[in-house]
PDB file of N, CA and C in Angstrom:
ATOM      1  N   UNK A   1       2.442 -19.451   5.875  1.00  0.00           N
ATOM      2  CA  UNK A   1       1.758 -18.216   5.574  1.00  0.00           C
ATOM      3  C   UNK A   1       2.619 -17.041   6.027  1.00  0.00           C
ATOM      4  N   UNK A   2       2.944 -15.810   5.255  1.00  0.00           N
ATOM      5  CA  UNK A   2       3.537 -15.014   5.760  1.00  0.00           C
ATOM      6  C   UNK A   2       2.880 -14.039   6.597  1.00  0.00           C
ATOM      7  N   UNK A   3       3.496 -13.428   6.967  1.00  0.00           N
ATOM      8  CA  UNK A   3       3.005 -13.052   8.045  1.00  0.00           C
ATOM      9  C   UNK A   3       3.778 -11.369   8.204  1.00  0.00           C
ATOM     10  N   UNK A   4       3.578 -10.243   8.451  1.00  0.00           N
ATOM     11  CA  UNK A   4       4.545  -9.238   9.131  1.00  0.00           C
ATOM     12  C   UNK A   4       3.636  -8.604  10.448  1.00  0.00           C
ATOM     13  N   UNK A   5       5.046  -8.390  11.251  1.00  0.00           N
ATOM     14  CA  UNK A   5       4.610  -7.977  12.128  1.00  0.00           C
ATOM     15  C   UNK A   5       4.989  -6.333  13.109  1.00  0.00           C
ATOM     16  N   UNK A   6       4.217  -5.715  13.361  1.00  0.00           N
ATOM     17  CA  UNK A   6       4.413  -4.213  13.971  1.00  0.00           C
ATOM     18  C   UNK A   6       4.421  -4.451  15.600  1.00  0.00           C
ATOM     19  N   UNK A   7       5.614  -3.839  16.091  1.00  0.00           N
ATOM     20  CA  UNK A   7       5.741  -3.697  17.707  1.00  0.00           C
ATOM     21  C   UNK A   7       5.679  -2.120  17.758  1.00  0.00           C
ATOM     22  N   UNK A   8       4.720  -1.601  18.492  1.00  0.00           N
ATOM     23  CA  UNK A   8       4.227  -0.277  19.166  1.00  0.00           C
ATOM     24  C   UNK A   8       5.231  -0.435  20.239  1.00  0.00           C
ATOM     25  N   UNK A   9       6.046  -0.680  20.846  1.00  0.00           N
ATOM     26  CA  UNK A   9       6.629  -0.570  21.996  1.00  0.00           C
ATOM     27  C   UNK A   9       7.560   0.778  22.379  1.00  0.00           C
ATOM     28  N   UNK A  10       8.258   0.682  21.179  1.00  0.00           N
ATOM     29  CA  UNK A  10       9.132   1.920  20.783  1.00  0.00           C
ATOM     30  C   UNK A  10       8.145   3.482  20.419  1.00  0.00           C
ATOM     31  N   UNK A  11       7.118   3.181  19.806  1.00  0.00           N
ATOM     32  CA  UNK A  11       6.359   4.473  19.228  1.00  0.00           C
ATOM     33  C   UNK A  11       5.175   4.606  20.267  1.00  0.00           C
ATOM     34  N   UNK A  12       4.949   4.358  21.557  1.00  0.00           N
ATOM     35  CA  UNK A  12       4.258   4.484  22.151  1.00  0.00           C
ATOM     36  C   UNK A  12       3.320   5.784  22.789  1.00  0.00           C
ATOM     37  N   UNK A  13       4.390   6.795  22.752  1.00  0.00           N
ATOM     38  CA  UNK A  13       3.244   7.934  23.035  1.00  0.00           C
ATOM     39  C   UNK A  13       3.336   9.073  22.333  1.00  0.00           C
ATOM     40  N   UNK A  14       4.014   8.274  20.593  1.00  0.00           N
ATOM     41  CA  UNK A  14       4.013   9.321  19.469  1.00  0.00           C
ATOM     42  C   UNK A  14       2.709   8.816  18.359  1.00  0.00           C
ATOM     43  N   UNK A  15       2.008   9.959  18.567  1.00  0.00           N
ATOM     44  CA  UNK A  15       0.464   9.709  17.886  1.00  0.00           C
ATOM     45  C   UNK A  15       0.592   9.454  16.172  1.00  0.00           C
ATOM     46  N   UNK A  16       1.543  10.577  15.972  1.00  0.00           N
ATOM     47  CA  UNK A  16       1.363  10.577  14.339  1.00  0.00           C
ATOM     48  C   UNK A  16       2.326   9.338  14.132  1.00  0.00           C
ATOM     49  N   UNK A  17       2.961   9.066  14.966  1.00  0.00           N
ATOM     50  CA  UNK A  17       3.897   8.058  14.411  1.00  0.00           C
ATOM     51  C   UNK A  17       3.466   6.935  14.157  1.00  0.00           C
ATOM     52  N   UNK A  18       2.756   6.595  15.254  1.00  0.00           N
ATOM     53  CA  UNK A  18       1.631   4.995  15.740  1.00  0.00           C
ATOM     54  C   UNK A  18       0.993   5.323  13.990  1.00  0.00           C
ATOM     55  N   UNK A  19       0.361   6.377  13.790  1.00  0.00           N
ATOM     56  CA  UNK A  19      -1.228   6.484  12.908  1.00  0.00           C
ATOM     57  C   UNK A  19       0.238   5.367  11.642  1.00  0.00           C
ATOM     58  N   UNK A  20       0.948   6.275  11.478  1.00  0.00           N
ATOM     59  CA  UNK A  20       1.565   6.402  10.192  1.00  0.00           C
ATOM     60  C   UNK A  20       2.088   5.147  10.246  1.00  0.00           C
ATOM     61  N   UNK A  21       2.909   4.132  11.119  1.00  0.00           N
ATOM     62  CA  UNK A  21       3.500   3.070  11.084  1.00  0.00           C
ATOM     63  C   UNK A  21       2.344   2.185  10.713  1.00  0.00           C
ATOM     64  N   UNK A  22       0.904   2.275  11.024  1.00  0.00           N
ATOM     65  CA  UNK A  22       0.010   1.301  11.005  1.00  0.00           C
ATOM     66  C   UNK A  22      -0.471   1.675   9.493  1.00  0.00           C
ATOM     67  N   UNK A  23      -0.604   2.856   9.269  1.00  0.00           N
ATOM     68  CA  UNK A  23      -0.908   2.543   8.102  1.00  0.00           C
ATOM     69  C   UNK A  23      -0.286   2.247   6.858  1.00  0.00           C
ATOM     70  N   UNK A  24       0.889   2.649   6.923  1.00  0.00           N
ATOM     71  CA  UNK A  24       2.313   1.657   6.252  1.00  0.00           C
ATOM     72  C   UNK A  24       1.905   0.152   6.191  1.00  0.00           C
ATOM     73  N   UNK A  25       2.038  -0.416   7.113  1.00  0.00           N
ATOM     74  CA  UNK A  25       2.445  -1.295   7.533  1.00  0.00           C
ATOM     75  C   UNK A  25       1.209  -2.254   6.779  1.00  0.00           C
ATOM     76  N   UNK A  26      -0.256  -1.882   7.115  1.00  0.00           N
ATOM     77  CA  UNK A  26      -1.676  -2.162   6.340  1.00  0.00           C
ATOM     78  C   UNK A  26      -1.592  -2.136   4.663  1.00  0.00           C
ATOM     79  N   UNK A  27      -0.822  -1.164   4.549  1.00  0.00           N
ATOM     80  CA  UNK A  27      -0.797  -0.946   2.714  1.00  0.00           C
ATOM     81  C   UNK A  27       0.512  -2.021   2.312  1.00  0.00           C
ATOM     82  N   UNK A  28       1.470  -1.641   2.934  1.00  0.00           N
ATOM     83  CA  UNK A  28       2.415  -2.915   2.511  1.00  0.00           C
ATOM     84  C   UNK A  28       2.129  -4.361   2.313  1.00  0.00           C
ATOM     85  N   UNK A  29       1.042  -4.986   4.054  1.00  0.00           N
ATOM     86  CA  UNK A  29       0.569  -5.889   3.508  1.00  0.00           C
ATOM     87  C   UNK A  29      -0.462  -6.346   2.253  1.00  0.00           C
ATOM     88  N   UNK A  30      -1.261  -5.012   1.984  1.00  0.00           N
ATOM     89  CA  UNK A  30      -2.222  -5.031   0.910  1.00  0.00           C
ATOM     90  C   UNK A  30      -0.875  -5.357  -0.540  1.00  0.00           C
ATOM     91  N   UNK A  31      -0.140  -4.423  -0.788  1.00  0.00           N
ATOM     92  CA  UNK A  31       0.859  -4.701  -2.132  1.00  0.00           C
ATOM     93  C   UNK A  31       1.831  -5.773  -1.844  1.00  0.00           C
ATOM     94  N   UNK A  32       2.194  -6.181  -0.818  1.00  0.00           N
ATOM     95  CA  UNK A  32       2.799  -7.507  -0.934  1.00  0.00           C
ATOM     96  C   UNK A  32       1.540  -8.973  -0.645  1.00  0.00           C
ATOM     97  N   UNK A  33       0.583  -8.904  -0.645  1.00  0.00           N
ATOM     98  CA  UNK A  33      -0.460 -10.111  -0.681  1.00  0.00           C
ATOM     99  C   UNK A  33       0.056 -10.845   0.877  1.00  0.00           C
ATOM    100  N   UNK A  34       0.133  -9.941   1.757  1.00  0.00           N
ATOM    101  CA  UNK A  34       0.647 -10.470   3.488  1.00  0.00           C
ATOM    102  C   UNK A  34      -0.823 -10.929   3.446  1.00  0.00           C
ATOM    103  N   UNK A  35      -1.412 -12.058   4.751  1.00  0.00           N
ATOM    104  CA  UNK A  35      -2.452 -12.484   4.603  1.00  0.00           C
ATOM    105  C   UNK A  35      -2.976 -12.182   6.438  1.00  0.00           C
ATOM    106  N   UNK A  36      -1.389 -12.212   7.151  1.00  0.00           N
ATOM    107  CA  UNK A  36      -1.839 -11.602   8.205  1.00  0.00           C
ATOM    108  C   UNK A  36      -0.995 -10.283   8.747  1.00  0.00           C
ATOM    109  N   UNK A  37      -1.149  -9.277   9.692  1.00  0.00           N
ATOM    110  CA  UNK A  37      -0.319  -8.375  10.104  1.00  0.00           C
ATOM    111  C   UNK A  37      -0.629  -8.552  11.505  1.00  0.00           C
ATOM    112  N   UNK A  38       0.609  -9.010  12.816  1.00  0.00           N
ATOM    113  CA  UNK A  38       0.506  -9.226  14.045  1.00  0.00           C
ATOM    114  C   UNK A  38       0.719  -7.790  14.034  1.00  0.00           C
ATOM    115  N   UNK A  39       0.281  -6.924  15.316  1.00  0.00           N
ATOM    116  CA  UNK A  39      -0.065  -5.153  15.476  1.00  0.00           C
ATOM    117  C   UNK A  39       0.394  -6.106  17.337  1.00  0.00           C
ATOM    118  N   UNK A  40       1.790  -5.469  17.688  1.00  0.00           N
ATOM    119  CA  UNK A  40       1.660  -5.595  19.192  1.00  0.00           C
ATOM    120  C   UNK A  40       1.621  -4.276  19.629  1.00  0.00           C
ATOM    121  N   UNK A  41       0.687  -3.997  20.312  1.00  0.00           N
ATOM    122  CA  UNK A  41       0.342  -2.636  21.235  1.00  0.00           C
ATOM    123  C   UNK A  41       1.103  -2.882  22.840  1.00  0.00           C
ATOM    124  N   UNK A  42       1.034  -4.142  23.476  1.00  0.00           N
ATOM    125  CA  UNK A  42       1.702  -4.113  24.272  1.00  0.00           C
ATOM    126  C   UNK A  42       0.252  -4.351  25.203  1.00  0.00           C
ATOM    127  N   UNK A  43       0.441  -4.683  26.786  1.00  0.00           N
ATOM    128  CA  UNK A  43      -0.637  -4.855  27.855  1.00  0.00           C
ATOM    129  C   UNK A  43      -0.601  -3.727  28.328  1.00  0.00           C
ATOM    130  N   UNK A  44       0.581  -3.198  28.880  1.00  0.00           N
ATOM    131  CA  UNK A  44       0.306  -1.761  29.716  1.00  0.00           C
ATOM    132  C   UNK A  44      -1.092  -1.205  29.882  1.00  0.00           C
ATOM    133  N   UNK A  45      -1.694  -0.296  30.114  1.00  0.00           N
ATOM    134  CA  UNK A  45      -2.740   0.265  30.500  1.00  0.00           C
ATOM    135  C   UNK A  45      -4.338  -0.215  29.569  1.00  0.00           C
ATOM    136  N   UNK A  46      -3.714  -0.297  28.373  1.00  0.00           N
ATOM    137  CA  UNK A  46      -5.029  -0.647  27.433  1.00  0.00           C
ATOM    138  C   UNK A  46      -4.821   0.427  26.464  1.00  0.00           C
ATOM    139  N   UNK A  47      -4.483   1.540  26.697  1.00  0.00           N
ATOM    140  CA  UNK A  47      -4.753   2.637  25.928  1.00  0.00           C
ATOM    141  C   UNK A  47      -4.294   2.563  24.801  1.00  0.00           C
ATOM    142  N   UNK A  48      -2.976   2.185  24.319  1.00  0.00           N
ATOM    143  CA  UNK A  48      -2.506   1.902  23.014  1.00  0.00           C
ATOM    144  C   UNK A  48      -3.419   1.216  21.899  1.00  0.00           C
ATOM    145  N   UNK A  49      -3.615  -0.105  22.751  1.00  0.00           N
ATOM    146  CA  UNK A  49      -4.675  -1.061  22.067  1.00  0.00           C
ATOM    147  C   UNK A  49      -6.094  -0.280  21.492  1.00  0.00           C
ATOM    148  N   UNK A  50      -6.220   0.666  22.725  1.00  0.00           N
ATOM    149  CA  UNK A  50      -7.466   1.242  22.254  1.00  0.00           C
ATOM    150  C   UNK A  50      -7.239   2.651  21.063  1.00  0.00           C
ATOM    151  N   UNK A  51      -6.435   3.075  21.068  1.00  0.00           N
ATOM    152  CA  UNK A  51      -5.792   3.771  19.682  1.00  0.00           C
ATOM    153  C   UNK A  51      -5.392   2.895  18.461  1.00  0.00           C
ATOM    154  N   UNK A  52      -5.445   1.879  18.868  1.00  0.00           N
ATOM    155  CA  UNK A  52      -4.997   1.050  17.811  1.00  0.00           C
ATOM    156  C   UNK A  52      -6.469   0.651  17.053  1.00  0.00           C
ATOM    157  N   UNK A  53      -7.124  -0.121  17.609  1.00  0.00           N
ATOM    158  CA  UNK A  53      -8.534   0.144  17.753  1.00  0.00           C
ATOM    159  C   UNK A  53      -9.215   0.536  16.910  1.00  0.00           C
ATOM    160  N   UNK A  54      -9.333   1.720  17.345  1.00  0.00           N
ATOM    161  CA  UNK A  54     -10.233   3.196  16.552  1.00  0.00           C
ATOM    162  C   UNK A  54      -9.175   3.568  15.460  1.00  0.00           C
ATOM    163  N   UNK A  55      -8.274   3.408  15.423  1.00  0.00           N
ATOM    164  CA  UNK A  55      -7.655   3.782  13.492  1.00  0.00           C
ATOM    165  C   UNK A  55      -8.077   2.392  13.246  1.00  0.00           C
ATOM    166  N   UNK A  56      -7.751   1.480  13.402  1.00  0.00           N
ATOM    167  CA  UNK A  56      -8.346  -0.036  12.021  1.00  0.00           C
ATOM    168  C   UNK A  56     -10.407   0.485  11.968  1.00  0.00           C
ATOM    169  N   UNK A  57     -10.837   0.974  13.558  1.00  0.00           N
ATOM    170  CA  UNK A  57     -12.207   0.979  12.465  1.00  0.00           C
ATOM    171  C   UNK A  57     -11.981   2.568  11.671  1.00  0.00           C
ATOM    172  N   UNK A  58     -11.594   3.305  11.822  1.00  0.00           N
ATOM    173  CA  UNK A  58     -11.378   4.426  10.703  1.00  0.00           C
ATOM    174  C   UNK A  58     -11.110   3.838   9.165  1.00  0.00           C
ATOM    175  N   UNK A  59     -10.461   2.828   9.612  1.00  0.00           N
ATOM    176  CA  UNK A  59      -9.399   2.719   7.942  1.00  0.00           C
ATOM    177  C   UNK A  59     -10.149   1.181   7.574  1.00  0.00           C
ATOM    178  N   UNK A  60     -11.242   0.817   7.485  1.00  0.00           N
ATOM    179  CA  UNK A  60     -11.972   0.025   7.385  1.00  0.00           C
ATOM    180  C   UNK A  60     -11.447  -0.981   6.011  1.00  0.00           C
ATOM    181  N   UNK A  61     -11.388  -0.077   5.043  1.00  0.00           N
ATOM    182  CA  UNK A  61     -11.142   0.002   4.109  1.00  0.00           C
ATOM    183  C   UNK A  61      -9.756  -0.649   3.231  1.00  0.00           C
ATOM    184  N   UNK A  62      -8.600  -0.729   4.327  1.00  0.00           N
ATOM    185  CA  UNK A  62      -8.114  -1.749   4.326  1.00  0.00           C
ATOM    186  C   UNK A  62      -7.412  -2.597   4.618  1.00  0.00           C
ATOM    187  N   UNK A  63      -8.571  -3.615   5.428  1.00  0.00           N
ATOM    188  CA  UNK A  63      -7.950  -4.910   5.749  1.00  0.00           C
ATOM    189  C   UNK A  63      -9.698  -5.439   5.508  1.00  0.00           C
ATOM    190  N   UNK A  64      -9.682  -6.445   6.122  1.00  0.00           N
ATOM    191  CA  UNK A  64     -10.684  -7.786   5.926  1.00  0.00           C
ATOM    192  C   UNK A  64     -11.649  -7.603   7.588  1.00  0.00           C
ATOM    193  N   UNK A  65     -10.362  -8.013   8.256  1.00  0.00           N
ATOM    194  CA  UNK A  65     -10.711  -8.246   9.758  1.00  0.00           C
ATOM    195  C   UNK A  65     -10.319  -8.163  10.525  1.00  0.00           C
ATOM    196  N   UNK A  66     -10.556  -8.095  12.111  1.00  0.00           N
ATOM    197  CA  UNK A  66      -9.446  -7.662  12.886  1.00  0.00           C
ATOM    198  C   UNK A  66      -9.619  -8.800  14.179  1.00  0.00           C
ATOM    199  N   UNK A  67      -8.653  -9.280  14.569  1.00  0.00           N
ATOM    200  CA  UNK A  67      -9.044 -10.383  15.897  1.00  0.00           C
ATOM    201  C   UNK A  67      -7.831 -10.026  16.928  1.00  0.00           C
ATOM    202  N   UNK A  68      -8.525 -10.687  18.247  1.00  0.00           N
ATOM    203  CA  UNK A  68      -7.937 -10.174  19.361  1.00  0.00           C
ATOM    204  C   UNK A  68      -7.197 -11.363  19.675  1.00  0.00           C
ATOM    205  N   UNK A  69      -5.953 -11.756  19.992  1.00  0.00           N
ATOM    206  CA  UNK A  69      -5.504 -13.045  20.694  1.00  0.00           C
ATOM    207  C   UNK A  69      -5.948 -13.278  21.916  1.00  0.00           C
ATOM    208  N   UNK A  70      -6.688 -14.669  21.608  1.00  0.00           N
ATOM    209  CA  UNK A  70      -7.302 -14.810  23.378  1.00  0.00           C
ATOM    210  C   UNK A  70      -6.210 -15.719  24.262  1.00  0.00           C
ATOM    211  N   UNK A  71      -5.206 -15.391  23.854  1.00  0.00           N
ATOM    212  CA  UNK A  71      -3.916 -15.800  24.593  1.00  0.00           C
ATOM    213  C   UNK A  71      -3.105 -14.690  25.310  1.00  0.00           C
ATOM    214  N   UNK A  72      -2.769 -13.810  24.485  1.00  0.00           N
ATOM    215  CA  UNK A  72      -2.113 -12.866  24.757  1.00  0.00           C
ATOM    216  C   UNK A  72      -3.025 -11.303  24.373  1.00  0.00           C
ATOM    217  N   UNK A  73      -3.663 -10.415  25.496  1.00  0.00           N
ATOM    218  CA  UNK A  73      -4.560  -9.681  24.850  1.00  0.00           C
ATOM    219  C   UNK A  73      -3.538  -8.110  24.965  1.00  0.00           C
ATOM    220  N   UNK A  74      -2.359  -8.464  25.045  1.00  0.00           N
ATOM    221  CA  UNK A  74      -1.520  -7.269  23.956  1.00  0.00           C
ATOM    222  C   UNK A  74      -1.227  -7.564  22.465  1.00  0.00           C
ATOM    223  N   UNK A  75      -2.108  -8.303  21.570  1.00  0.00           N
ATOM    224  CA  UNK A  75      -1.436  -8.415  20.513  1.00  0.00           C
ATOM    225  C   UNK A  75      -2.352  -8.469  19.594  1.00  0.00           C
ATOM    226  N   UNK A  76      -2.695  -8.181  18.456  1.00  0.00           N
ATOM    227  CA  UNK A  76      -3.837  -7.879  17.538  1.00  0.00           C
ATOM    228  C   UNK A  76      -3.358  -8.524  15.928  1.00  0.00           C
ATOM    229  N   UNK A  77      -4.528  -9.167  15.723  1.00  0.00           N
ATOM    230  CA  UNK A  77      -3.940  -9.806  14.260  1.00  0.00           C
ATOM    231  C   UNK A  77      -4.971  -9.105  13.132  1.00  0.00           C
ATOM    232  N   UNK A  78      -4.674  -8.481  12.251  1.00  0.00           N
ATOM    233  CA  UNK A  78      -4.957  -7.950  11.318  1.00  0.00           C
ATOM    234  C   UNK A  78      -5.435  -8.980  10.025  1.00  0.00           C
ATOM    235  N   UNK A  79      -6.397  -9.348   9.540  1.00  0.00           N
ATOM    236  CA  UNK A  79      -6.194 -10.113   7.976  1.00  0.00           C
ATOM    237  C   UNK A  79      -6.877  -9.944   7.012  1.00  0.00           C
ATOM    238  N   UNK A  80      -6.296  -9.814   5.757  1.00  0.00           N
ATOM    239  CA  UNK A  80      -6.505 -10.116   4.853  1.00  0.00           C
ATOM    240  C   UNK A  80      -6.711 -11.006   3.948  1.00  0.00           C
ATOM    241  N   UNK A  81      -7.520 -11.160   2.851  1.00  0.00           N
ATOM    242  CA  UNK A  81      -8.396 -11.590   1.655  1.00  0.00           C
ATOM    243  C   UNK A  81      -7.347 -12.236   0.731  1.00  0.00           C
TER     244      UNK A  81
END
């Protein structure tokens, strides 16, 4: 299954950048038929994760679902339909 994946590590305390890479990144998987998108925010404080967060429920619209790794809870899997 393919898969792409986004590291926040580098864009970390640039807002428009985070918004804009994620939502790239969401539409690409929508026009290439990606089925999942790994989103690493990173552990640090939480806060990223929680910006990360609140844009997927803003942008509802498109993806499917959103799950948390209960392995690693810096890392967020995105999927699609």
């Amino acid at each position: 299954m393919k898969k792409i994946t986004l590291d926040l590590h580098d864009i970390f305390n640039k807002h428009r950048e985070i918004e804009k890479s994620l939502r790239d990144v969401l539409v690409r998987a929508r026009q290439e038929k990606v089925k999942i998108v790994e989103i690493i925010p990173g552990k640090g404080s939480g806060q990223l994760k929680k910006r990360v967060l609140k844009f997927l429920e803003r942008n509802r619209d498109l993806y499917d679902r959103v799950d948390k790794d209960s392995k690693n809870w810096g890392r967020l899997f995105v999927r699609f339909k």
